[in-house]
PDB file of N, CA and C in Angstrom:
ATOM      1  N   UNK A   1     147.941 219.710-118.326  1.00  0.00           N
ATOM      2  CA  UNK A   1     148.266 220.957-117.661  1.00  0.00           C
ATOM      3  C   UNK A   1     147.046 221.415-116.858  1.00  0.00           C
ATOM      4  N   UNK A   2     147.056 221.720-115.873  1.00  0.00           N
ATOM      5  CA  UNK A   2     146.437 222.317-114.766  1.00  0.00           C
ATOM      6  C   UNK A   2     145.558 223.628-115.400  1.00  0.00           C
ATOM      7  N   UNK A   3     144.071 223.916-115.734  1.00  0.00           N
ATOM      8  CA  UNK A   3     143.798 224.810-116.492  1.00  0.00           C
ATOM      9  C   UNK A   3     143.441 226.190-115.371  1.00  0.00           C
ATOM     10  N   UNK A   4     142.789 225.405-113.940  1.00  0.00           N
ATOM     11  CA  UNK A   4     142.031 226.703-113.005  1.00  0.00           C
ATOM     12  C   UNK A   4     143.068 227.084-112.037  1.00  0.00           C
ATOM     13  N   UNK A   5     143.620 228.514-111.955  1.00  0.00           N
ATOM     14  CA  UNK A   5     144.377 229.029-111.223  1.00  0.00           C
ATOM     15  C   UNK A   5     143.885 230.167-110.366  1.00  0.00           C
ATOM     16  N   UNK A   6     144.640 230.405-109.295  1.00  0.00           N
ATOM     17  CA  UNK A   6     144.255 231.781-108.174  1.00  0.00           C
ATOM     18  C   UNK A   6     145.367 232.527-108.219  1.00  0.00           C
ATOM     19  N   UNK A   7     145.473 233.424-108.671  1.00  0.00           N
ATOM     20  CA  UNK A   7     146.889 234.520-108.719  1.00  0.00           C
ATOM     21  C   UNK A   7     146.304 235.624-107.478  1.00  0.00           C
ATOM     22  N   UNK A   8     147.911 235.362-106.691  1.00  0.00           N
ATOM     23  CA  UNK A   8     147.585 235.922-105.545  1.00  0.00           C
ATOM     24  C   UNK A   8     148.929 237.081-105.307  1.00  0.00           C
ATOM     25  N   UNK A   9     148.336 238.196-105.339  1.00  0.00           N
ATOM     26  CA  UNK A   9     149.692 239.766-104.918  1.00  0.00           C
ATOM     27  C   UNK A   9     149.204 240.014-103.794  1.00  0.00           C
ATOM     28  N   UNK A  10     149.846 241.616-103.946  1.00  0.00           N
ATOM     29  CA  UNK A  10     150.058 241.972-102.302  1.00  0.00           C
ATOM     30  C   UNK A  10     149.412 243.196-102.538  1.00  0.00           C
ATOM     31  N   UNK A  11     147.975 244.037-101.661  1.00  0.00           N
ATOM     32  CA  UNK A  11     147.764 245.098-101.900  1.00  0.00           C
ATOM     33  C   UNK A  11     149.033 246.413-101.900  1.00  0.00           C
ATOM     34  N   UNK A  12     148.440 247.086-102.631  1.00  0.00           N
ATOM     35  CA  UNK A  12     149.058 248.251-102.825  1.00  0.00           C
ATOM     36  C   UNK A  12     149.732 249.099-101.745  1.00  0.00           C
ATOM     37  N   UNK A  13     148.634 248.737-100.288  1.00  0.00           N
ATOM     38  CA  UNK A  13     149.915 249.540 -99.089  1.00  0.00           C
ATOM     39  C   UNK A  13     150.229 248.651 -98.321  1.00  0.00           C
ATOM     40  N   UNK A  14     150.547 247.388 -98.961  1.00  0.00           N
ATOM     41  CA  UNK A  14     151.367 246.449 -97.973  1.00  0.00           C
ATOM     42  C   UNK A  14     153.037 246.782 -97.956  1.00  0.00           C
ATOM     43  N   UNK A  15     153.400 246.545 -96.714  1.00  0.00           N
ATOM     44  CA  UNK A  15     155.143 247.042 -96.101  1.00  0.00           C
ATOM     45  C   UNK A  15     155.221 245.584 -97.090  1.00  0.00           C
ATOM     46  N   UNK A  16     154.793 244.725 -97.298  1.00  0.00           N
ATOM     47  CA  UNK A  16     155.898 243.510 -98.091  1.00  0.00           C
ATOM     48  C   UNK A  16     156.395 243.723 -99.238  1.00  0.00           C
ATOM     49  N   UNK A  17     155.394 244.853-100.269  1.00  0.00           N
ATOM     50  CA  UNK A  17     155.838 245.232-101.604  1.00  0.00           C
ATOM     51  C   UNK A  17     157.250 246.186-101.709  1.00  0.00           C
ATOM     52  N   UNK A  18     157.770 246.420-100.327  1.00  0.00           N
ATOM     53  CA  UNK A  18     159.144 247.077-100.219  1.00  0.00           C
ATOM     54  C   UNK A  18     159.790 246.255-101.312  1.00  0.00           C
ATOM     55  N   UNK A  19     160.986 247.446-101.695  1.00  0.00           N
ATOM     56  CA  UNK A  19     162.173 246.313-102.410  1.00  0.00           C
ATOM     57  C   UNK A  19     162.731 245.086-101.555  1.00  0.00           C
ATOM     58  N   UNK A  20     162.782 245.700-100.739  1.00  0.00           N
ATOM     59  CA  UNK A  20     164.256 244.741 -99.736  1.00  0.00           C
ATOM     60  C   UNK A  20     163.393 243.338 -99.156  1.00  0.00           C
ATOM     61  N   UNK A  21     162.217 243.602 -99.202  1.00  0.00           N
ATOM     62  CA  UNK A  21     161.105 242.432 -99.120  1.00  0.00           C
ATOM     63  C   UNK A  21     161.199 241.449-100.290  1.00  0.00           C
ATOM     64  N   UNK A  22     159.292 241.497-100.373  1.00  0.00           N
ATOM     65  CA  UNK A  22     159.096 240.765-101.517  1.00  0.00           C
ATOM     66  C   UNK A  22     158.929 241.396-103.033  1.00  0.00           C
ATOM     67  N   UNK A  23     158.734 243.026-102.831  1.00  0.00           N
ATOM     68  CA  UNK A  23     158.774 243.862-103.806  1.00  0.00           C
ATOM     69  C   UNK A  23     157.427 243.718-104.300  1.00  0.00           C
ATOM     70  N   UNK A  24     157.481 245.267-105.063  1.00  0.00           N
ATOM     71  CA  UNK A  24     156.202 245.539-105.950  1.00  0.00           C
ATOM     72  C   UNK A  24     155.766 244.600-107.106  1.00  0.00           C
ATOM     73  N   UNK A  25     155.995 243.836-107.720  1.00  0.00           N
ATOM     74  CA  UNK A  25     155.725 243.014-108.147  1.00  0.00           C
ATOM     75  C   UNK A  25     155.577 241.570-108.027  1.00  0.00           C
ATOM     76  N   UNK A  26     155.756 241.419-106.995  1.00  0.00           N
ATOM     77  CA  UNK A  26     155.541 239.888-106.445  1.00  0.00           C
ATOM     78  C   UNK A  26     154.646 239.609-106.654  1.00  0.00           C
ATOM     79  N   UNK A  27     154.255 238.335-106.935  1.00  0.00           N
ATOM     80  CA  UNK A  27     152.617 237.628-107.293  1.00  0.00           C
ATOM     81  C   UNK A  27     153.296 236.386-107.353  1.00  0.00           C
ATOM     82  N   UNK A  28     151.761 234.971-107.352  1.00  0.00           N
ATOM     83  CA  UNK A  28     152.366 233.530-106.751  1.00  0.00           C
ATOM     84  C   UNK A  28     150.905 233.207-107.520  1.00  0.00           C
ATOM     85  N   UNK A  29     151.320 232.247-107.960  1.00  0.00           N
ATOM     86  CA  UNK A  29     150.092 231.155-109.152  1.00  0.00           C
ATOM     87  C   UNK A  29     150.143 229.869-108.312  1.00  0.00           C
ATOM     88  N   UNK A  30     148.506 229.193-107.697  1.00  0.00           N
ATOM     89  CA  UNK A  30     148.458 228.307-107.666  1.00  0.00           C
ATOM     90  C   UNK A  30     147.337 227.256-108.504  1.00  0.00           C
ATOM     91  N   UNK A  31     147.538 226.881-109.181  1.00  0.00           N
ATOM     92  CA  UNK A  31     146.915 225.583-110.337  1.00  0.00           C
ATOM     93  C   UNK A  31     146.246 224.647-109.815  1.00  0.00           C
ATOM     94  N   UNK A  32     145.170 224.235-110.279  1.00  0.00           N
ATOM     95  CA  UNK A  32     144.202 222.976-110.135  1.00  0.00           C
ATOM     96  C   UNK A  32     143.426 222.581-111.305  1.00  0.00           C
ATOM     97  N   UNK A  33     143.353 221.403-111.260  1.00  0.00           N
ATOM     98  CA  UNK A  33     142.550 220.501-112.260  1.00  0.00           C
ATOM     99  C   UNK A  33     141.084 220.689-112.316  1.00  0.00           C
ATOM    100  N   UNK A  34     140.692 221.104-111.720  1.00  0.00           N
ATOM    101  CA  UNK A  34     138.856 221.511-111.627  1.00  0.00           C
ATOM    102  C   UNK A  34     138.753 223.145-111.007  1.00  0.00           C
ATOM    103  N   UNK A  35     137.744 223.448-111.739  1.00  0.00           N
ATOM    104  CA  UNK A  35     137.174 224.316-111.142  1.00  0.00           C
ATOM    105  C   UNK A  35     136.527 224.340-110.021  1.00  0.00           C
ATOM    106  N   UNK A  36     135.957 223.361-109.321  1.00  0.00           N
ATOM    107  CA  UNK A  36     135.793 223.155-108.323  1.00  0.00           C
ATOM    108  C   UNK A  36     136.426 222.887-107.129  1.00  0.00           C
ATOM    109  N   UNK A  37     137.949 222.085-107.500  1.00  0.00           N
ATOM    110  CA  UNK A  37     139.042 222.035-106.681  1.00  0.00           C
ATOM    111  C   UNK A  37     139.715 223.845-106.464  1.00  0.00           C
ATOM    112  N   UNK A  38     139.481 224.217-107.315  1.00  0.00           N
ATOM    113  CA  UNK A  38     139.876 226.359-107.218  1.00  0.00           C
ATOM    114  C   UNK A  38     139.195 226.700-106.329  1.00  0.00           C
ATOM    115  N   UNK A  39     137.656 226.625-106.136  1.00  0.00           N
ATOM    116  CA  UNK A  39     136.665 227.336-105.788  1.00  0.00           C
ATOM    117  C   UNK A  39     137.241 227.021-104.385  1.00  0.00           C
ATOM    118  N   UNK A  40     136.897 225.794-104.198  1.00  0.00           N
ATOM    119  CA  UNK A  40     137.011 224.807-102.415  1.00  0.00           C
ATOM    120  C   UNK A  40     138.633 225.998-101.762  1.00  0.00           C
ATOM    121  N   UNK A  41     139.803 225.739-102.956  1.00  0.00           N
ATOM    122  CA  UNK A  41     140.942 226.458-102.260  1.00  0.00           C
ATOM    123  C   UNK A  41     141.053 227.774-102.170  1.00  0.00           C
ATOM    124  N   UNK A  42     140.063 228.493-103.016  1.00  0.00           N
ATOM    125  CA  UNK A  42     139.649 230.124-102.576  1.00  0.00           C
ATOM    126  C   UNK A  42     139.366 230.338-101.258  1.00  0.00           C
ATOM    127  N   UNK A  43     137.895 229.263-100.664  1.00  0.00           N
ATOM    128  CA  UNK A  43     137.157 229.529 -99.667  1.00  0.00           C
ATOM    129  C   UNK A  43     138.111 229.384 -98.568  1.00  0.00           C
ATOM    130  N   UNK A  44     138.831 228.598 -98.384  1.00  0.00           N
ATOM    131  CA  UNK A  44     139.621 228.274 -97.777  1.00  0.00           C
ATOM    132  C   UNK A  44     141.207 229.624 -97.348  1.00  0.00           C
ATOM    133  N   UNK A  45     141.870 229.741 -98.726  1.00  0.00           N
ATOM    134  CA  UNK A  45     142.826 231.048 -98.853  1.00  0.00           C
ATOM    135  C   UNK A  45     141.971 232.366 -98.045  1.00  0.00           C
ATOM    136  N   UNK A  46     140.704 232.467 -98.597  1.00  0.00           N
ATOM    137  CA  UNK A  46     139.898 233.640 -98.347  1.00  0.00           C
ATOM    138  C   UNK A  46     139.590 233.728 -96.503  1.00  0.00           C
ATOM    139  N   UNK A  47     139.623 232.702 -95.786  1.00  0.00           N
ATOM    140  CA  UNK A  47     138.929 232.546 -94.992  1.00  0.00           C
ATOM    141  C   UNK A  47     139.978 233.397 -93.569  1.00  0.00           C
ATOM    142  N   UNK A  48     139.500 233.744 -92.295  1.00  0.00           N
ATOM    143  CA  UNK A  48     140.122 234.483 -91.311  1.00  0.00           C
ATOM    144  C   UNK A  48     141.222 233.093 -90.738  1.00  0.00           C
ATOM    145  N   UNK A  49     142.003 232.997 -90.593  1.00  0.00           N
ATOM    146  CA  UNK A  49     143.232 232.239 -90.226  1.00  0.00           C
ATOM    147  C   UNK A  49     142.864 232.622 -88.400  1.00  0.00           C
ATOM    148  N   UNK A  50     142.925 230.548 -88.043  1.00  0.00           N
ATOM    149  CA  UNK A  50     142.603 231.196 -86.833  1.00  0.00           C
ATOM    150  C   UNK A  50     143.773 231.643 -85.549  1.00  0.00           C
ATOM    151  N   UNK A  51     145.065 231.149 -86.294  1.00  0.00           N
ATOM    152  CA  UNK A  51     146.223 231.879 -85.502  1.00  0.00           C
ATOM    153  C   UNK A  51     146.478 233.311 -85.605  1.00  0.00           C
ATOM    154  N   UNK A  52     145.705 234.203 -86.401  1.00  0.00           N
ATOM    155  CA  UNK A  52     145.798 235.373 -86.561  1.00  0.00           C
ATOM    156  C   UNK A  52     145.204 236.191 -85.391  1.00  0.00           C
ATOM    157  N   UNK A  53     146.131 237.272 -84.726  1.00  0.00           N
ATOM    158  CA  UNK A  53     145.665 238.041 -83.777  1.00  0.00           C
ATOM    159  C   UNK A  53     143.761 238.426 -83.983  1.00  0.00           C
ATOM    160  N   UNK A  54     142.965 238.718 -82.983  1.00  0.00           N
ATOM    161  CA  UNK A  54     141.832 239.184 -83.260  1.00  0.00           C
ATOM    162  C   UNK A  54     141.846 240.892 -83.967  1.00  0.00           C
ATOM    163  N   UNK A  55     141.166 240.953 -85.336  1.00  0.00           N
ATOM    164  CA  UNK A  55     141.430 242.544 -85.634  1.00  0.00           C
ATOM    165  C   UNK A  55     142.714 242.551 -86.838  1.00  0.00           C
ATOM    166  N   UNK A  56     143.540 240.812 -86.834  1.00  0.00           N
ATOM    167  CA  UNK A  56     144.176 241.402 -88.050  1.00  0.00           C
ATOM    168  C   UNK A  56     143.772 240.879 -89.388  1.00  0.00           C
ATOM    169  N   UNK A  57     144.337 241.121 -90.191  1.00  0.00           N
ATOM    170  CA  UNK A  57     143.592 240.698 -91.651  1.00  0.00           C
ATOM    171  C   UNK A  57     145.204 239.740 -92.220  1.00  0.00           C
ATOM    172  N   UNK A  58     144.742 238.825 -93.528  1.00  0.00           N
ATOM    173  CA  UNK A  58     145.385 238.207 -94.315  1.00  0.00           C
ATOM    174  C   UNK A  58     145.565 239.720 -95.436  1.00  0.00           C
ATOM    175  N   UNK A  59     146.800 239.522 -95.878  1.00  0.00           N
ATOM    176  CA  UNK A  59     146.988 240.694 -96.647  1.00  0.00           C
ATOM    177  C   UNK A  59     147.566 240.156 -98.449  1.00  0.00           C
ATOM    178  N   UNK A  60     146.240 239.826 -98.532  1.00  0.00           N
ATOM    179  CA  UNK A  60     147.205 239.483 -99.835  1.00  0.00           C
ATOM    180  C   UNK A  60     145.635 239.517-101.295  1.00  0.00           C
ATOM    181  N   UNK A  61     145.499 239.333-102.223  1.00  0.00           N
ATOM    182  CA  UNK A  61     144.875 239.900-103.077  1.00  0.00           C
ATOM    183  C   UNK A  61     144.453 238.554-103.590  1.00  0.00           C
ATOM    184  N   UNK A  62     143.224 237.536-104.117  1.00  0.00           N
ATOM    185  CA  UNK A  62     143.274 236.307-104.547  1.00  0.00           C
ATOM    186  C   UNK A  62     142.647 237.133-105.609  1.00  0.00           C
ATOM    187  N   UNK A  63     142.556 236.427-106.721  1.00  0.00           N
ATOM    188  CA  UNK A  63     142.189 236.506-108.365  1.00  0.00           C
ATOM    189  C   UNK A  63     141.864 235.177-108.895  1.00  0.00           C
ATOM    190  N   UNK A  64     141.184 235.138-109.363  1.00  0.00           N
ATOM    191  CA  UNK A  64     140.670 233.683-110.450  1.00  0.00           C
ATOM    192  C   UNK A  64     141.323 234.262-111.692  1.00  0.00           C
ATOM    193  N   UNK A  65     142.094 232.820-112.181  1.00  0.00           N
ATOM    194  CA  UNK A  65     142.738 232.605-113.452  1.00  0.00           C
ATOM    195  C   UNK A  65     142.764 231.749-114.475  1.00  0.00           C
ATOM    196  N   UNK A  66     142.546 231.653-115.593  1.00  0.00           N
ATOM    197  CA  UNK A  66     142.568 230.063-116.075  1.00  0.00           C
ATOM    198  C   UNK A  66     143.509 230.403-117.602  1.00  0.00           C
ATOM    199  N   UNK A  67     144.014 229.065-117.638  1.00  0.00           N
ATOM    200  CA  UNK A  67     144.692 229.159-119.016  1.00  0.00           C
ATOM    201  C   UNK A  67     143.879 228.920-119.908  1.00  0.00           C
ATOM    202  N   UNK A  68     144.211 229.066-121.197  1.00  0.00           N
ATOM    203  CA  UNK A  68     143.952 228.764-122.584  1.00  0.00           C
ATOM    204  C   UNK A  68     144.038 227.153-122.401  1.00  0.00           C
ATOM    205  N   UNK A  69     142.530 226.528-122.841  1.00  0.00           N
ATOM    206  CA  UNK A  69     142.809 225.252-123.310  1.00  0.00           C
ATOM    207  C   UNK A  69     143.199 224.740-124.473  1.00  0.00           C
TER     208      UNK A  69
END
């Protein structure tokens, strides 16, 4: 089982946490075998997207997670 995870929501005044969206509770787990394979896909998740207008932001919340070994 995959122990290092990034749990990723939606800030608090994002329009996606609408109901009719993705809602207030939405959140998305992605898993990796190393901690180092996490870290590399943080920098990466974290980073300015370069199809994104100049001035807008990624809107979403990353978290480090790990299971119980």
């Amino acid at each position: 089982m995959k122990r290092y995870g990034i749990r990723i929501t939606l800030p608090e005044d994002s329009t996606l946490r609408a109901p009719h969206l993705l809602g207030p509770e939405w959140e998305s787990f992605r898993w990796f075998d190393s901690e180092g394979a996490r870290e590399r896909a943080l920098a990466e998740m974290s980073r300015t997207l370069p199809n994104y207008r100049r001035g807008d932001h990624v809107s979403q919340v990353l978290e480090r997670v790990e299971r119980e070994a």
